[in-house]
Structure formats: structure tokens, C-alpha cells
C-alpha atoms as a PDB file:
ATOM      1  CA  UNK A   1      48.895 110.276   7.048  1.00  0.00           C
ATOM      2  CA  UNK A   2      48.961 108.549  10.651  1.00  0.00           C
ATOM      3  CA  UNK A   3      52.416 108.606  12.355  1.00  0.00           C
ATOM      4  CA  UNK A   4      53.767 105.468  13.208  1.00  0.00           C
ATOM      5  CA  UNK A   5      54.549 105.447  16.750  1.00  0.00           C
ATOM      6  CA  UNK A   6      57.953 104.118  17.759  1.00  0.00           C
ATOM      7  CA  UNK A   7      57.931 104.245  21.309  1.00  0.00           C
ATOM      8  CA  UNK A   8      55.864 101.297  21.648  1.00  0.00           C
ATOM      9  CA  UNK A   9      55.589  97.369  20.158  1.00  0.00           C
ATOM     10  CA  UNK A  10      56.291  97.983  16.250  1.00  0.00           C
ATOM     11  CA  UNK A  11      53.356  95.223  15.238  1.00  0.00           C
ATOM     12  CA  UNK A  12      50.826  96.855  17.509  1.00  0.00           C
ATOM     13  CA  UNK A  13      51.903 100.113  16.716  1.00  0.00           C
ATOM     14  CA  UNK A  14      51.744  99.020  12.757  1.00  0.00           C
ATOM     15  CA  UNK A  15      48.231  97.739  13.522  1.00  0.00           C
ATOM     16  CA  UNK A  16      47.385 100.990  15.199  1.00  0.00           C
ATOM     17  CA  UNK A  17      48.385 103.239  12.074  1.00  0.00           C
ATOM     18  CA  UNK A  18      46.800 100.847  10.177  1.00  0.00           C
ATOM     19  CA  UNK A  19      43.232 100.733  11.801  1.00  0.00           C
ATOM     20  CA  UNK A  20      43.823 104.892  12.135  1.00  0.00           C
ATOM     21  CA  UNK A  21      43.834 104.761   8.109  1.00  0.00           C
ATOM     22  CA  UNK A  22      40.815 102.958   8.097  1.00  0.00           C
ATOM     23  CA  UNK A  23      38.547 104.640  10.196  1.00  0.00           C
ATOM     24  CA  UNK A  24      39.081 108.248   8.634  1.00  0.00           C
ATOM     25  CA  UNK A  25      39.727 106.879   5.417  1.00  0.00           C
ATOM     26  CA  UNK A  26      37.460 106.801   2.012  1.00  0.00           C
ATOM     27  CA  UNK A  27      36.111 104.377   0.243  1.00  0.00           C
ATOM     28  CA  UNK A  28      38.362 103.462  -1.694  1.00  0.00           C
ATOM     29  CA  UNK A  29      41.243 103.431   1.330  1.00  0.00           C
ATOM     30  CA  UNK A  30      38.868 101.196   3.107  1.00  0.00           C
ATOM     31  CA  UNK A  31      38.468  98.553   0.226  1.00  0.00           C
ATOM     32  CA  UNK A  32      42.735  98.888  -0.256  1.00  0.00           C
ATOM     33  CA  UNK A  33      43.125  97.381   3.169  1.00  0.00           C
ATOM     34  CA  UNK A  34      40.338  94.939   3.233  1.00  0.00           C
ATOM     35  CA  UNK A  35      41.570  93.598   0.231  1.00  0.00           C
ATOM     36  CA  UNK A  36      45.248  93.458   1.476  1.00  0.00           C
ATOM     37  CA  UNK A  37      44.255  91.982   4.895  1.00  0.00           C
ATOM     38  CA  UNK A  38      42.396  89.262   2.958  1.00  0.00           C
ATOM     39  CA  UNK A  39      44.668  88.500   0.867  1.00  0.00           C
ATOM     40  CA  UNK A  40      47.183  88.129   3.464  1.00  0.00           C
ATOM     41  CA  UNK A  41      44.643  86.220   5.415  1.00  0.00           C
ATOM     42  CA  UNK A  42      44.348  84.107   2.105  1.00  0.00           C
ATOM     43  CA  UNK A  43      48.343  83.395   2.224  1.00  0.00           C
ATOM     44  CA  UNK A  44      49.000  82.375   5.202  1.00  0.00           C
ATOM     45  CA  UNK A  45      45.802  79.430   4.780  1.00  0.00           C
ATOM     46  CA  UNK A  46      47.796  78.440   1.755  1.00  0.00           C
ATOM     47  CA  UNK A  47      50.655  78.034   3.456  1.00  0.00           C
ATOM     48  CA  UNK A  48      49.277  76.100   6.429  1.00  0.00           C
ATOM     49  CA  UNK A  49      47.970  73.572   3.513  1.00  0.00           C
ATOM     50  CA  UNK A  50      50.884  72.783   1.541  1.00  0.00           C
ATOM     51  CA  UNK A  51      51.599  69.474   1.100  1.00  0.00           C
ATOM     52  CA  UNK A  52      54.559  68.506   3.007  1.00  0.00           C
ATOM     53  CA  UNK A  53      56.454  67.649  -0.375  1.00  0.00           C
ATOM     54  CA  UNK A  54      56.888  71.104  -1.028  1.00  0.00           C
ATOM     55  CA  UNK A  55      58.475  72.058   2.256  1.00  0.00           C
ATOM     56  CA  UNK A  56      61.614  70.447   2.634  1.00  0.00           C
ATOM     57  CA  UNK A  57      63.813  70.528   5.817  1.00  0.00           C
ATOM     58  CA  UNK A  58      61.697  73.153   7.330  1.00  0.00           C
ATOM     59  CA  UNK A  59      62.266  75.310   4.160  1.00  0.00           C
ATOM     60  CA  UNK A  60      59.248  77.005   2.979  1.00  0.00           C
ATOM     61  CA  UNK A  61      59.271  78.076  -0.885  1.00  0.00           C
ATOM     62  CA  UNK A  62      56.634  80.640  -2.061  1.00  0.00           C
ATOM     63  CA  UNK A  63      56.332  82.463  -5.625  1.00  0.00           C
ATOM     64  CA  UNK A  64      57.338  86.288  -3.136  1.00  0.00           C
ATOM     65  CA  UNK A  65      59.624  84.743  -0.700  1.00  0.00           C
ATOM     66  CA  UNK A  66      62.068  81.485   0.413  1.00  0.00           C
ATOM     67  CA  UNK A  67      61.716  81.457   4.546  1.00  0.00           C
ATOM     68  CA  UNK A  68      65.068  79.591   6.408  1.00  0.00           C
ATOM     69  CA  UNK A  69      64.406  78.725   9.561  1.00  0.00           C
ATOM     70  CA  UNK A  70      67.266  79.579  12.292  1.00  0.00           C
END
């Protein structure tokens, strides 16, 4: 398993662990995080989409989370 380095940036260093796993990883490893980064991918479209009915005062309401802006 890749160390996660935390003397740098934590979402490049994430990133970096992350494309570590995938290049010596299996198959199967390799389909995990394709899947994951499209479905994240998938997400965040949604999100850009809503109607604006469904986001009220800058509230953002999803079946995982409820975002509050500051």
C-alpha cells in the first residue's frame, strides 16, 4: 500500500497515492478506481444540473450529504 505523503498539498498528495495504486495495481484495482472516479465524475454533473428548486438558499441536498455554505 502507497504511503500518503503529508509533507506536501493533501489533494495532490491524495491524487499521487491514488495514481501510485493504479499503475502497479491489478485488474481488478484498476477497474475499482475507474469506476469510483466515474462515478464521482457522474456526481458532481448531477449536481451542476439540478434544477434550482431543489437548492434553496445556497443549500445543496443530496441522498449522501446536506452541503451549508459559510
Amino acid at each position: 500500500m502507497p504511503k500518503l505523503d503529508k509533507s506536501g498539498e493533501s489533494n495532490e498528495s491524495f491524487m499521487n497515492m491514488v495514481e501510485e495504486m493504479y499503475e502497479n495495481g491489478d485488474d481488478d484495482t484498476k477497474k475499482a478506481i475507474a469506476k469510483a472516479w466515474v462515478q464521482s465524475r457522474e456526481k458532481a454533473n448531477s449536481l451542476a444540473t439540478e434544477p434550482r428548486d431543489k437548492i434553496n438558499s445556497g443549500i445543496i441536498k443530496t441522498p449522501d450529504f446536506t452541503f451549508y455554505p459559510s
